[in-house]
Protein backbone atom coordinates (compact mmCIF):
# COMPACT_ATOMS: atom_id res chain seq x y z
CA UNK A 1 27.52 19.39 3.54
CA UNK A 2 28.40 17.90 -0.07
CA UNK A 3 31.08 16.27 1.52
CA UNK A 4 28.65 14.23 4.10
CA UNK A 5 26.19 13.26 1.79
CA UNK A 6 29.42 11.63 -0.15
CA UNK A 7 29.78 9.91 2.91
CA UNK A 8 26.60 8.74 3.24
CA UNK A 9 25.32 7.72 0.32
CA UNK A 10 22.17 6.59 1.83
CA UNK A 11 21.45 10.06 3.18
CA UNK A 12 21.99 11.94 -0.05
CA UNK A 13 18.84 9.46 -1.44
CA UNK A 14 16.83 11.11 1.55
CA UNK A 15 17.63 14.03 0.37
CA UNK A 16 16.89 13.46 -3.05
CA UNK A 17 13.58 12.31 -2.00
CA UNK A 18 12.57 14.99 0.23
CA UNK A 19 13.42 17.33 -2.99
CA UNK A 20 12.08 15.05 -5.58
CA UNK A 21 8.23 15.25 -3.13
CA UNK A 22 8.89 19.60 -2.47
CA UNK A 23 9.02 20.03 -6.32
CA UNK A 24 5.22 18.06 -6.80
CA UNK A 25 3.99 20.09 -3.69
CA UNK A 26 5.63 23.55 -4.75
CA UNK A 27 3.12 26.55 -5.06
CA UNK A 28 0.99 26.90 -7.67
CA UNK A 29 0.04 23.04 -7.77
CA UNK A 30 -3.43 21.86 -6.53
CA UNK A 31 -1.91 19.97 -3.51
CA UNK A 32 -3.98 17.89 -0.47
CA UNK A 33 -7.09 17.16 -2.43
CA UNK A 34 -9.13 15.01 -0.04
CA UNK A 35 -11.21 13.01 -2.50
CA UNK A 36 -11.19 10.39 0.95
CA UNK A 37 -12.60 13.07 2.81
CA UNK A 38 -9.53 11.86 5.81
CA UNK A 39 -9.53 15.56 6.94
CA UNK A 40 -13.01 16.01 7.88
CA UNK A 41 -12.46 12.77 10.21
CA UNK A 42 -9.35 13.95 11.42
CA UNK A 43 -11.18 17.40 12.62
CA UNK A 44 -13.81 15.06 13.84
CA UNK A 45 -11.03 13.63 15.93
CA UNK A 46 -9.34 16.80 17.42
CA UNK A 47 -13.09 18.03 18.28
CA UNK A 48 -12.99 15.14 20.36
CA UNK A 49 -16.51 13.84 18.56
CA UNK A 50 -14.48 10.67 17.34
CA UNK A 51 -14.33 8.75 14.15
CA UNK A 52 -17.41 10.40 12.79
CA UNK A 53 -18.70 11.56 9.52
CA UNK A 54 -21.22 14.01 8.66
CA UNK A 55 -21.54 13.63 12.35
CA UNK A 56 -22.21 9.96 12.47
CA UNK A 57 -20.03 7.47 13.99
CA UNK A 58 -17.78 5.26 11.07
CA UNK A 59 -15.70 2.39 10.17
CA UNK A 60 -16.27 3.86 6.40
CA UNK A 61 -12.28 4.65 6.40
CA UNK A 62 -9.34 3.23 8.31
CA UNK A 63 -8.21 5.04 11.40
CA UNK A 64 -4.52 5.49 11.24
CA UNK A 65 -4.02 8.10 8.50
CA UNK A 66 -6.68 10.23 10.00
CA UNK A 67 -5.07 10.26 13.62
CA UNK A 68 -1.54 11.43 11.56
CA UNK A 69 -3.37 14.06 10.62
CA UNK A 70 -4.18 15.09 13.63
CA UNK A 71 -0.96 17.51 14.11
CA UNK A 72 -1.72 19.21 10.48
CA UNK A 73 -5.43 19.95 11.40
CA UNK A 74 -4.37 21.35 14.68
CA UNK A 75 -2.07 24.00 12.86
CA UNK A 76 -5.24 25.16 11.95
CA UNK A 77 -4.56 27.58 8.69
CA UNK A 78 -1.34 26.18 8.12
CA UNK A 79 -2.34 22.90 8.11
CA UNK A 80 -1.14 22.19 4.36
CA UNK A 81 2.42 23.26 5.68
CA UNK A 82 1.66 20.01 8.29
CA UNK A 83 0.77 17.73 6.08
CA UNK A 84 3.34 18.61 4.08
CA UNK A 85 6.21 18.26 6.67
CA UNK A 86 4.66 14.87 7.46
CA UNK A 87 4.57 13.49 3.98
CA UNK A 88 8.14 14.64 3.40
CA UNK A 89 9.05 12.48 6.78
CA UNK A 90 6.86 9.27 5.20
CA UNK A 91 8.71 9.66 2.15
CA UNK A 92 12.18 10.13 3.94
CA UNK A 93 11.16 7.33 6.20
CA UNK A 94 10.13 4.85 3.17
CA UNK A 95 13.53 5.50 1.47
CA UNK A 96 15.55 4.89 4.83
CA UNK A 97 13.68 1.64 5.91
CA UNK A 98 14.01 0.36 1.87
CA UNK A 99 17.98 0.49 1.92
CA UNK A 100 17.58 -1.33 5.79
CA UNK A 101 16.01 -4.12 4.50
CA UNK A 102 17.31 -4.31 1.00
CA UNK A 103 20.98 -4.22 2.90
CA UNK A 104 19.52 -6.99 5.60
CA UNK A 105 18.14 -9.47 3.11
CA UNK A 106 21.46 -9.97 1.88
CA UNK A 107 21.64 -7.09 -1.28
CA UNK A 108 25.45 -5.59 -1.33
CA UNK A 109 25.66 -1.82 -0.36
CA UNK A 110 25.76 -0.72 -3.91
CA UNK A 111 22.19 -2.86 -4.54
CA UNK A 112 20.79 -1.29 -1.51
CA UNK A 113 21.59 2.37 -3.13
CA UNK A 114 20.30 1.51 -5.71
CA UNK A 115 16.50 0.09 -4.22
CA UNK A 116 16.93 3.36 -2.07
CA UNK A 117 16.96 5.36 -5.36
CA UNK A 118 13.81 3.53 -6.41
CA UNK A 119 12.07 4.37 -3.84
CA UNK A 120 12.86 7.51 -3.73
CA UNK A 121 12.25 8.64 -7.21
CA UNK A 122 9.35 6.25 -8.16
CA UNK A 123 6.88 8.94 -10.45
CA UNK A 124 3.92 7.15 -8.93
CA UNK A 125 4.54 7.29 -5.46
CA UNK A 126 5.77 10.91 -5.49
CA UNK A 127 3.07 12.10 -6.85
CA UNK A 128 0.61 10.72 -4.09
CA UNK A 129 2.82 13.18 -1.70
CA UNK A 130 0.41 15.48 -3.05
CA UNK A 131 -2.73 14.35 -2.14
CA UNK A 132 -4.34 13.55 1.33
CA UNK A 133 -4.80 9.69 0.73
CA UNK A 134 -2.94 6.44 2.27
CA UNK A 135 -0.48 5.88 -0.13
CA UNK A 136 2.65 8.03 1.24
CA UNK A 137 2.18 6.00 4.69
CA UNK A 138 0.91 2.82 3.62
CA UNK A 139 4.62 2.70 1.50
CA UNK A 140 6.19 3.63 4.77
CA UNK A 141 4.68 0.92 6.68
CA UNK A 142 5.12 -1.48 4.01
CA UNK A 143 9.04 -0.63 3.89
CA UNK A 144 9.05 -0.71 7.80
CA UNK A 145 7.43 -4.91 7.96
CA UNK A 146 10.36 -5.71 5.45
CA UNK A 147 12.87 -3.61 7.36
CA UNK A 148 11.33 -5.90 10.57
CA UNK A 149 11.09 -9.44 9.09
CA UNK A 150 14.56 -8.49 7.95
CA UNK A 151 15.87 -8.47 11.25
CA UNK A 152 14.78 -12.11 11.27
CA UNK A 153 14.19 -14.06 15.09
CA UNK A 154 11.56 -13.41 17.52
CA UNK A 155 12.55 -9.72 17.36
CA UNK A 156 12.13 -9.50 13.52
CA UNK A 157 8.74 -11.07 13.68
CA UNK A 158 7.49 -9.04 16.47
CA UNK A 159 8.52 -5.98 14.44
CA UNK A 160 7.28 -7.04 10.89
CA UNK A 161 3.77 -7.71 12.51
CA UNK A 162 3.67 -4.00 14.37
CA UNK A 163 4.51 -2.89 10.96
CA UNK A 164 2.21 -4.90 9.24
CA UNK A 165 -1.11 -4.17 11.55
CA UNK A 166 -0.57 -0.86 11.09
CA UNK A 167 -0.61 -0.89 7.44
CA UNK A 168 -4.16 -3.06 7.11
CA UNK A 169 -5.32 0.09 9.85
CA UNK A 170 -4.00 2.64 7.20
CA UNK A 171 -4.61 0.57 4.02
CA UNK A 172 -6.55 -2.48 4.97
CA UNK A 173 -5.89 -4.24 1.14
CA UNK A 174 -2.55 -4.59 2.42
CA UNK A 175 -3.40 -7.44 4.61
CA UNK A 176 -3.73 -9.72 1.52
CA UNK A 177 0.20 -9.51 1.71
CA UNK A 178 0.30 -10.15 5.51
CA UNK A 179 -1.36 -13.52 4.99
CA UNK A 180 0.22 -14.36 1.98
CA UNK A 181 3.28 -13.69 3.94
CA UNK A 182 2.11 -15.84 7.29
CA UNK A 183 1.72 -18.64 4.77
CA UNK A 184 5.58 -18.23 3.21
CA UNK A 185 6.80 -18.13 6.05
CA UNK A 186 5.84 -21.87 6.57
CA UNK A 187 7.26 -23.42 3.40
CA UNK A 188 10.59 -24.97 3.18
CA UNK A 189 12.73 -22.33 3.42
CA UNK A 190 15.56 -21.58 6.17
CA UNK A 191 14.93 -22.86 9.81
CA UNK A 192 13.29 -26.11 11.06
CA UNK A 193 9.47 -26.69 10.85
CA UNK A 194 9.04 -25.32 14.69
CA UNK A 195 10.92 -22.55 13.32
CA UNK A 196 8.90 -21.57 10.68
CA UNK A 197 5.63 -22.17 12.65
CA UNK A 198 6.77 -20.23 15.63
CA UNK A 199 7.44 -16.99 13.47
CA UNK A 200 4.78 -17.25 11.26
CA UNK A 201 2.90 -17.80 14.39
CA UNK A 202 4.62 -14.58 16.11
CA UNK A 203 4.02 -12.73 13.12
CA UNK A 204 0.43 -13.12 12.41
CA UNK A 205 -0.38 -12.79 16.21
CA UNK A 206 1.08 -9.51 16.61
CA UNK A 207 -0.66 -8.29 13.16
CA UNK A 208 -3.99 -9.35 14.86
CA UNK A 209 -2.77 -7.63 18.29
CA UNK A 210 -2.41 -4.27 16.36
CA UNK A 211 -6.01 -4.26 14.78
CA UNK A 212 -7.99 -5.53 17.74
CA UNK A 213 -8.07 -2.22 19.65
CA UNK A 214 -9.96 -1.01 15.85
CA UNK A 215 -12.70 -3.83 15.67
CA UNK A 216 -13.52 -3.68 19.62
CA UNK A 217 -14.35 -0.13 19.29
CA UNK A 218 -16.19 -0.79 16.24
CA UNK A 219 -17.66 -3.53 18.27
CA UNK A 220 -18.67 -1.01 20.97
CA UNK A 221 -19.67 2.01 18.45
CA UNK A 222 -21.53 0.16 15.49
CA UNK A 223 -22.61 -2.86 17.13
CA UNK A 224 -20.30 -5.12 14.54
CA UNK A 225 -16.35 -7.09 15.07
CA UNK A 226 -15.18 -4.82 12.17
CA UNK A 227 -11.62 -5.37 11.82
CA UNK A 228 -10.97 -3.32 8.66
CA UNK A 229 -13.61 -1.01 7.55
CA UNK A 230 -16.77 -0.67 5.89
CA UNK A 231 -15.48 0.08 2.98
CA UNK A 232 -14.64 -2.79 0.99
CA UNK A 233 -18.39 -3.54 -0.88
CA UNK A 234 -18.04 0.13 -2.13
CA UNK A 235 -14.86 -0.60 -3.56
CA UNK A 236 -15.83 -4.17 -5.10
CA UNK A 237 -18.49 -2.23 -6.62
CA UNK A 238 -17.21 0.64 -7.97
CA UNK A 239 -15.51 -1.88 -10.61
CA UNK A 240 -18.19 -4.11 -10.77
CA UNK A 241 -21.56 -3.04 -11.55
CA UNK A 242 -23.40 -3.13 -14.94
CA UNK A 243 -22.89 0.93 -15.71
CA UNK A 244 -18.74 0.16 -15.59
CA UNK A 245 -19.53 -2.71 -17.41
CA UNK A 246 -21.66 -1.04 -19.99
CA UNK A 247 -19.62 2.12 -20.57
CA UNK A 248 -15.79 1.15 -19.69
CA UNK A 249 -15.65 -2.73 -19.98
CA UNK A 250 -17.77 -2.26 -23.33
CA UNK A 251 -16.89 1.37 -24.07
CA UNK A 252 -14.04 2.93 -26.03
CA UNK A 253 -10.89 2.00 -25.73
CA UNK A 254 -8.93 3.95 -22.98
CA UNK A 255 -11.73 5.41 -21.53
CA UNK A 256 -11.65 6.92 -17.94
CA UNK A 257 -15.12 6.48 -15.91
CA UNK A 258 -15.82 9.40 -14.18
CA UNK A 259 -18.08 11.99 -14.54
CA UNK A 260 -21.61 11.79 -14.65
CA UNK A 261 -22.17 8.13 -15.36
CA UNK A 262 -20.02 7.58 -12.47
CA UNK A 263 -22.50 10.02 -10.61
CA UNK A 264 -25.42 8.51 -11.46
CA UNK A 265 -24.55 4.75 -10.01
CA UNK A 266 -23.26 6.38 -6.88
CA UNK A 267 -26.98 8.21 -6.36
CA UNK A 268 -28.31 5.12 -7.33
CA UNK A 269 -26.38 3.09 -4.60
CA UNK A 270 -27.28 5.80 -2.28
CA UNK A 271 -30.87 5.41 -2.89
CA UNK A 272 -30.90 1.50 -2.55
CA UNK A 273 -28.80 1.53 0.58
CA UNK A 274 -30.71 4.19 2.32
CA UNK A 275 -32.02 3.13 5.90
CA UNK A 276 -29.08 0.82 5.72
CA UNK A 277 -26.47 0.96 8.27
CA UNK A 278 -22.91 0.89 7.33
CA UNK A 279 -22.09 -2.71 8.20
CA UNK A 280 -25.38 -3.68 6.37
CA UNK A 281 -24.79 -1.14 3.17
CA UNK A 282 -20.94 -2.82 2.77
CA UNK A 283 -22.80 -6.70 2.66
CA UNK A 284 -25.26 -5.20 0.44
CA UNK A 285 -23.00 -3.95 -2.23
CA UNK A 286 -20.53 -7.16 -1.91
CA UNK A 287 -23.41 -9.56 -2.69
CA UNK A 288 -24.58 -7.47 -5.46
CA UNK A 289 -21.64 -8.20 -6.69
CA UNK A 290 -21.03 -11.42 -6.14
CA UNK A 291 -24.69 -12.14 -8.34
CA UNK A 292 -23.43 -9.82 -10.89
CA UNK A 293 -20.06 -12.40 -11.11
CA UNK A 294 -22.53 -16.13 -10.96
CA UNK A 295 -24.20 -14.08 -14.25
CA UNK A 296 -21.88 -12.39 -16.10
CA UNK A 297 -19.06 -14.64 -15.44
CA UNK A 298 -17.14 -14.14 -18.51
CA UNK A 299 -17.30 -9.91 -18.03
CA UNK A 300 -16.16 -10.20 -14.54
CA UNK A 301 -12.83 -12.29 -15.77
CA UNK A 302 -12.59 -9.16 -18.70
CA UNK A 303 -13.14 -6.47 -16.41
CA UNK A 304 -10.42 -8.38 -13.86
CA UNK A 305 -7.92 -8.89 -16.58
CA UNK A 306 -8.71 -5.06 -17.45
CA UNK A 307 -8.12 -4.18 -14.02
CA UNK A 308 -4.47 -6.65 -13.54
CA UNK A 309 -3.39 -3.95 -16.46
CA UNK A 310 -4.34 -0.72 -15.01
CA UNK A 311 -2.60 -2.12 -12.05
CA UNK A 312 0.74 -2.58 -13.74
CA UNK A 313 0.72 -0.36 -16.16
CA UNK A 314 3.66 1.66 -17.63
CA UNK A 315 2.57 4.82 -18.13
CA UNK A 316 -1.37 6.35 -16.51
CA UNK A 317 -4.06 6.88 -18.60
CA UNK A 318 -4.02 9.57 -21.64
CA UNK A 319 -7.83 10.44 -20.54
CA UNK A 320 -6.45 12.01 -17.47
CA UNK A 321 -2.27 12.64 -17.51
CA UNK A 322 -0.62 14.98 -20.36
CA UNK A 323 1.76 12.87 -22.74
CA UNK A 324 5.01 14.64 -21.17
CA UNK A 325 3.87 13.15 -18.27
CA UNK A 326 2.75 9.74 -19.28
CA UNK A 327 6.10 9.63 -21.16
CA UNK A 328 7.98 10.12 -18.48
CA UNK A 329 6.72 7.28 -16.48
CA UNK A 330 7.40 5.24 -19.14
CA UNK A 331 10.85 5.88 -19.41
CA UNK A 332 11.04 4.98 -15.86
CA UNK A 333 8.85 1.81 -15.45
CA UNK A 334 9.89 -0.08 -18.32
CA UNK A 335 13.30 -1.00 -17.33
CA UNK A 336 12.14 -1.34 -13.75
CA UNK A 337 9.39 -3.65 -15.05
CA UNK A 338 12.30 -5.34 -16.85
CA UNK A 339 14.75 -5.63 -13.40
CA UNK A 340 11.59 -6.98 -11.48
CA UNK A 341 10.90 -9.76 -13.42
CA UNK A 342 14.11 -10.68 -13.54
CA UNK A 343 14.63 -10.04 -9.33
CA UNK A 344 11.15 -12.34 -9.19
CA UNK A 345 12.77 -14.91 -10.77
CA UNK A 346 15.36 -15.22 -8.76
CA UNK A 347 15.89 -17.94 -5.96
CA UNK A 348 15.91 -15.59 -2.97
CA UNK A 349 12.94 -13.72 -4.17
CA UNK A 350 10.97 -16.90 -2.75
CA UNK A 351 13.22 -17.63 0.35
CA UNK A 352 12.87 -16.21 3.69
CA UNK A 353 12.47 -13.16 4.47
CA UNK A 354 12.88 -11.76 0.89
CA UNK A 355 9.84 -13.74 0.23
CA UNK A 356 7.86 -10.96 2.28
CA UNK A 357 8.15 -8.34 -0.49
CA UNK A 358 7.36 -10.99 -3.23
CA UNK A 359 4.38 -11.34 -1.26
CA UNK A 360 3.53 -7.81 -1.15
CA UNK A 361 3.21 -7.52 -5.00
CA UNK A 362 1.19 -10.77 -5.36
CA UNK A 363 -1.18 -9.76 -2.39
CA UNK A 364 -2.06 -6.38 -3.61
CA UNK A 365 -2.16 -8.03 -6.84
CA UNK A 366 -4.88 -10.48 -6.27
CA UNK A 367 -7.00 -8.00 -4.20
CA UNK A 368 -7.04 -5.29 -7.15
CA UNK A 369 -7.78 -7.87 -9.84
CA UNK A 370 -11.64 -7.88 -8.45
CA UNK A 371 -11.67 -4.31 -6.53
CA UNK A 372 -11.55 -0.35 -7.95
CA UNK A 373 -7.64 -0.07 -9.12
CA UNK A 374 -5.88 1.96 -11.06
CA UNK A 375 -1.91 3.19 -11.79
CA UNK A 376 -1.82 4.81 -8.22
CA UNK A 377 -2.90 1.59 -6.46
CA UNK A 378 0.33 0.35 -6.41
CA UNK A 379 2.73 2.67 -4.97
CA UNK A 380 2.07 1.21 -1.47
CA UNK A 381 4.24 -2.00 -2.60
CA UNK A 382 7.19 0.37 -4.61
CA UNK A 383 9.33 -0.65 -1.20
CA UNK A 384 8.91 -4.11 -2.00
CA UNK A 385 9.32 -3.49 -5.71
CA UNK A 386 12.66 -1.43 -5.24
CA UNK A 387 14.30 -4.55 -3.13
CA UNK A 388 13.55 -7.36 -5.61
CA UNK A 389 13.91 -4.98 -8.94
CA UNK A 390 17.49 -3.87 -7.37
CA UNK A 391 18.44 -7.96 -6.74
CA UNK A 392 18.04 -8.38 -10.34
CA UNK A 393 21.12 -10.18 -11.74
CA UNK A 394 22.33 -10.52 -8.28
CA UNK A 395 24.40 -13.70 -7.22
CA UNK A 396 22.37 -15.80 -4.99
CA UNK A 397 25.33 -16.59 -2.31
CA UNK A 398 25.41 -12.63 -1.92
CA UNK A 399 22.34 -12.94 -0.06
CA UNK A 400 22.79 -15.85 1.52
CA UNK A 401 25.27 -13.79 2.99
CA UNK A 402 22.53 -11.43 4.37
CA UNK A 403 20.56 -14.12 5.65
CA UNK A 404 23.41 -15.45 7.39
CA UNK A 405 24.16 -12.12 9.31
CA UNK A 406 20.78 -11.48 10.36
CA UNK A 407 20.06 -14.71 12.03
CA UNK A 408 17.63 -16.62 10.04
CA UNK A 409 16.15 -19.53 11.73
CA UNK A 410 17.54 -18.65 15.19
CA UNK A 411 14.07 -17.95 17.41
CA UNK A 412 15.85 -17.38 20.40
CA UNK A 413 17.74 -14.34 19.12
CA UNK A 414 15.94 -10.82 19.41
């Protein structure tokens, strides 16, 4: 067996990762907490009541992760064994459609290891095997649109935009990179103006193709065209209100809000969005935060510039995480801090298609500098961080190379 892995270098990586995710779900660990409550939807699903919580019909979550989970619940006691085996194949997954598209856009084998490796062993994103949120398949899907666009042609464009529909239906944030990437995909890079327009065009139609069967039954079961969820004001204001303000933004240094304080705003927003129905309770919040910005201007910029470092942090915070563990990180995100800036500045990094994954960090960036975030918010983008970080130092005509074999600029192909 050895002997094959040696063989197939890219196969001993899956390995590693499927070991690497067993060891943080091994026995004795307090796996698949379900702070999202996903599970109680995804029963909701296989009792054939629909997307419903506390037995009301929702949009309050997005509807792919629960209808993954629909295998798990139906193994009934042994559904941690199914979410499990499903995680394991995410993760697997993730690390197989990395070294695709890292080997695709141009990267030499040995560079496409080496992204592969990244995203197998990244701390942050194999620790989220553990728990029952969207991270483990919003990093799949993310790793899947590169693997797509990397194709390049009609084909690659068609593929990216399956890929990237599904990921704003498991993690709708995500779709700050889809349009970020609709608009690269215009600029002067390979291919003639009709070129660019037609798979940008291809692209951003088939995203909107994959999310339309969500907002018409949102249309038909809440009365509203929601295309994401009803989520998002919740979010904004979870890291905006005048309590986070007053006892994080204003508080100690490194301090964690949770805990009562936390608590009482959440009764609070409960009480003042009462009678409210969901569409009407996610404006609500978002324009209570959008006065709180027009008046506290200057705190919204600190609590955003707060936020940007949560988000890109090397190491999580010593409130929560013990220091072996916080080292660790450390250890490991510093020098791949160091390789991505270094892969960002690099020409390809803003040339088609590689300019996909550059989106990916600056779209989840900008959404996360106004809404909740913390360290775990970004392992949905390590995919795209693993490709650029493992181009670091690269020659640029290596990946012209790439683009060369995989068609850029030629519609008709695919």
């Amino acid at each position: 067996m050895f002997s094959r892995l040696r063989r197939h270098p890219v196969a001993a990586i899956v390995v590693l990762s499927i070991v690497l995710r067993v060891a943080v779900l091994a026995p004795g660990r307090r796996a698949f907490e379900d702070p999202d409550n996903y599970l109680p939807m995804a029963r909701s699903l296989v009792s054939g009541k629909g997307f419903t919580l506390a037995g009301r019909l929702t949009a309050y979550r997005p509807p792919l992760y629960p209808l993954l989970l629909i295998p798990a619940v139906e193994l009934g006691r042994w559904a941690p064994w199914g979410i499990g085996a499903l995680h394991l194949g995410l993760g697997a997954g993730t690390v197989a459609m990395t070294a695709a598209a890292a080997n695709r856009l141009g990267l030499s084998q040995r560079r496409a290891l080496i992204a592969a490796t990244i995203a197998a062993c990244d701390p942050v994103l194999v620790w989220q095997a553990r728990s029952v949120m969207t991270e483990t398949p919003a990093a799949f899907l993310v790793a899947a649109m590169l693997a797509g666009l990397s194709i390049g042609g009609r084909r690659g464009a068609i593929l990216g935009g399956i890929a990237s529909g599904l990921a704003g239906l498991c993690r709708p944030s995500l779709l700050a990179a889809s349009t970020l990437t609709i608009a690269a995909g215009l600029v002067p890079t390979p291919g003639r103006w009709r070129e660019r327009l037609t798979r940008s065009t291809i692209f951003a139609t088939t995203t909107a193709i994959v999310l339309l069967p969500w907002m018409i039954r949102n249309l038909v079961a809440i009365g509203e065209p929601i295309w994401t969820t009803t989520h998002g004001g919740y979010t904004l204001a979870l890291a905006n209100n005048e309590v986070y303000y007053r006892e994080i933004l204003d508080g100690p240094p490194g301090r964690v809000w949770t805990g009562e304080d936390q608590w009482h705003w959440w009764d609070s927003v409960t009480r003042e969005t009462a009678g409210l129905t969901e569409p009407e309770a996610d404006r609500f919040l978002r324009n209570q935060v959008l006065d709180l910005a027009r008046r506290r201007p200057f705190d919204f910029v600190r609590a955003s510039i707060a936020r940007l470092g949560r988000f890109w942090a090397v190491a999580p915070s010593e409130a929560v995480y013990p220091r072996p563990a916080r080292l660790a990180t450390m250890i490991w995100t510093v020098p791949l801090w160091t390789a991505l800036a270094l892969g960002v500045l690099r020409r390809p990094a803003w040339s088609w298609p590689t300019i996909a994954a550059t989106m990916a960090l600056l779209g989840l960036t900008i959404v996360h500098l106004a809404f909740w975030t913390d360290l775990r918010m970004r392992a949905p983008i390590v995919p795209a961080i693993a490709i650029l970080a493992a181009g670091a130092g690269s020659r640029s005509d290596e990946n012209r190379r790439g683009c060369d074999q995989v068609g850029l600029g030629r519609m008709g192909s695919g």
